[in-house]
Structure formats: C-alpha cells, structure tokens
Protein backbone atom coordinates (compact mmCIF):
# COMPACT_ATOMS: atom_id res chain seq x y z
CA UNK A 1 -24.28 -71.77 -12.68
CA UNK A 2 -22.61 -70.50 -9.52
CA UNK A 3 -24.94 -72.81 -7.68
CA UNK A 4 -22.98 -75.78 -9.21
CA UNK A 5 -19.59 -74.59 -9.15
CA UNK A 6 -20.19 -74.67 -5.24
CA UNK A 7 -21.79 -78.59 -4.68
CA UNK A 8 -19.35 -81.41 -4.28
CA UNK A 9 -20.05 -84.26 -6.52
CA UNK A 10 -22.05 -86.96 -5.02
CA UNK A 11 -20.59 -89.40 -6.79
CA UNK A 12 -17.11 -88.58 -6.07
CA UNK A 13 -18.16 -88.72 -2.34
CA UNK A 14 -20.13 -91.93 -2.68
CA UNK A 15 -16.68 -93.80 -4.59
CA UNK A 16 -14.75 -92.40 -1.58
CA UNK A 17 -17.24 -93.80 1.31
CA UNK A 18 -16.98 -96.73 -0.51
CA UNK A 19 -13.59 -97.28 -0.59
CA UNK A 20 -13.03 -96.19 2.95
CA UNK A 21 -15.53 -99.10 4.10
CA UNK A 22 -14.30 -101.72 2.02
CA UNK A 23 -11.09 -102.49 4.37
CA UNK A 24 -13.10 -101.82 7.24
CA UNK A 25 -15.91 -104.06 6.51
CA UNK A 26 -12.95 -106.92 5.57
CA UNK A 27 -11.31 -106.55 8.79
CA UNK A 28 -14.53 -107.15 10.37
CA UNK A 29 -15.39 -110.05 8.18
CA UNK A 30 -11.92 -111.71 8.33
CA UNK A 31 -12.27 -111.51 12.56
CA UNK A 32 -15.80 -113.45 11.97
CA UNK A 33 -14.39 -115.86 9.97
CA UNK A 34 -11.46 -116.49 12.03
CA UNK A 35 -13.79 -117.25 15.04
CA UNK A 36 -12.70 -114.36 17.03
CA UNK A 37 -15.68 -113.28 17.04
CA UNK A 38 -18.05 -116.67 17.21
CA UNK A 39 -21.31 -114.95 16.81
CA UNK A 40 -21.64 -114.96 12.78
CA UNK A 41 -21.23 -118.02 10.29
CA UNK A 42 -18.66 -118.89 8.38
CA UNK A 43 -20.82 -118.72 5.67
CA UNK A 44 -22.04 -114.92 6.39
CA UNK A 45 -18.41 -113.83 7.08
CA UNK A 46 -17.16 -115.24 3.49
CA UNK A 47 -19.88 -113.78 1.70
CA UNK A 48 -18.84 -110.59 3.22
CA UNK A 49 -15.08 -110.75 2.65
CA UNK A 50 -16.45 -111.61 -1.02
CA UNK A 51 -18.14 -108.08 -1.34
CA UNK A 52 -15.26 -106.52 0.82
CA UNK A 53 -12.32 -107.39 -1.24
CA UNK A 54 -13.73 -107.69 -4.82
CA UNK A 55 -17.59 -105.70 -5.52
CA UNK A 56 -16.74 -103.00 -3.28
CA UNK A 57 -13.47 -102.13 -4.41
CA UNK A 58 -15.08 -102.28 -7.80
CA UNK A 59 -17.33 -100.48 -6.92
CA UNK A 60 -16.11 -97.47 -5.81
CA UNK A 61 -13.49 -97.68 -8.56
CA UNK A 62 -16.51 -96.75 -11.13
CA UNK A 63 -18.05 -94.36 -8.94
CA UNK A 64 -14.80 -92.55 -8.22
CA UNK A 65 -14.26 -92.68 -12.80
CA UNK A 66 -17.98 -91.09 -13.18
CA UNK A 67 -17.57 -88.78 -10.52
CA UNK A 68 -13.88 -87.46 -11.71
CA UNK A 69 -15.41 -87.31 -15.15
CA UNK A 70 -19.02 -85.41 -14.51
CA UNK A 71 -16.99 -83.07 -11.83
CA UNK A 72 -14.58 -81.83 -14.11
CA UNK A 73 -17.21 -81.33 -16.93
CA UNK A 74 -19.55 -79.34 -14.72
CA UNK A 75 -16.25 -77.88 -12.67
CA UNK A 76 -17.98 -79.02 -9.59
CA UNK A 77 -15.83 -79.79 -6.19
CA UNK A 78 -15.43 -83.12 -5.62
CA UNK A 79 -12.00 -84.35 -7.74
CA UNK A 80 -10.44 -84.46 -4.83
CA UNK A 81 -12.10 -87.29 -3.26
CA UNK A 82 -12.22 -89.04 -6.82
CA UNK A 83 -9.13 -89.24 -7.57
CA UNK A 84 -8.11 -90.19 -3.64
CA UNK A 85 -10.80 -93.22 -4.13
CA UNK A 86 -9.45 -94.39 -7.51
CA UNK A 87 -5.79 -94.77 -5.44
CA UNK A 88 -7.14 -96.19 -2.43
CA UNK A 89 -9.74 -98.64 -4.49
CA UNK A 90 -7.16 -99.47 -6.82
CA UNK A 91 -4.70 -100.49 -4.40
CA UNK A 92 -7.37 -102.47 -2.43
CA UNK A 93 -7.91 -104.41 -6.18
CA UNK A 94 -4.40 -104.99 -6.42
CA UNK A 95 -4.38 -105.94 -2.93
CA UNK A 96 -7.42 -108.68 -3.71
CA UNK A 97 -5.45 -110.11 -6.84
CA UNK A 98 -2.24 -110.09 -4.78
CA UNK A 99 -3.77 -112.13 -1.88
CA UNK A 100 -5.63 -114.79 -4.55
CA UNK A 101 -1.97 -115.22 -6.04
CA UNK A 102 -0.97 -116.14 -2.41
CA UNK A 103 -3.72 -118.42 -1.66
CA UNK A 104 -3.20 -119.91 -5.18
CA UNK A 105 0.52 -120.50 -4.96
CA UNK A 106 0.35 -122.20 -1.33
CA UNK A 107 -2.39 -124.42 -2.07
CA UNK A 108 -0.46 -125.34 -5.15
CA UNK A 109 3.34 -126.19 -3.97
C-alpha cells in the first residue's frame, strides 16, 4: 500500500498535459489560419482550433474529474495537478463560449 501512496496519478497528469497544450496548440493554429504562417490550409488550421478550443479543453476537464476522484480514493499524489487542470481547462471552456458569444454578436449587429 505504501507503493501507491508514493505514484502520482496518471490521470491527473494526463488532464494537466492536456490543458497546458490546448492554448498552445490554438496559438499555433490561429497563426496558420491567419496566414502568418502560409505553409498549412485553412482547412487543417480550423480543424485544429476546433480540437484546441472545444475537445481538448473537454478533455482534460474529465481527465482532471477522474483523476481528482481515483487520487483521493487511493490517497495517491497527483490532486495537485487535478485540481490546477480543472481551473485552467475550465477557464479555457469559458474562454471558448466567451469568444463564440463574440463572433455571434458581431456577425449579428
């Protein structure tokens, strides 16, 4: 049982990765789309800020949940990066909703 106490919960650590790369991998996708960076399509670059601002967010927002639950029933390590994910993811959702209002209420007035 001591050999559990002492392992960090992979899922914990997986939500966190997660929601660390989701911003990262928008920025990117946002510079391709913008034609900064010409290389890509427009049609690769959406698809990406797709997965950046809405699955991955999502993502690590249920990874972050299973890993805050299954870490405090085994009292593994690992809350610490679960709970920091379900901020950061959560804000990133927020962030996604916040930026479709936007779009919405510009394209509408």
């Amino acid at each position: 049982m001591d050999e559990q106490k002492k392992r960090t919960n992979k899922l914990a650590v997986i939500g966190f990765i997660i929601s660390l790369a989701a911003p990262v991998l928008f920025g990117i996708s946002y510079l391709f789309y913008n034609n900064i960076i010409e290389t890509v399509s427009k049609h690769l670059a959406s698809y990406l800020i797709v997965a950046s601002a809405f699955i991955m967010p999502v993502a690590a927002l249920v990874f972050s949940i299973i890993g805050l639950i299954v870490s405090s029933k085994r009292k593994q390590k690992g809350k610490g990066f679960a709970i920091a994910s379900l901020i950061m993811s959560g804000l990133e959702i927020l962030g996604s909703f916040g930026g479709i209002f936007l779009l919405l209420s510009t394209a509408i007035f």
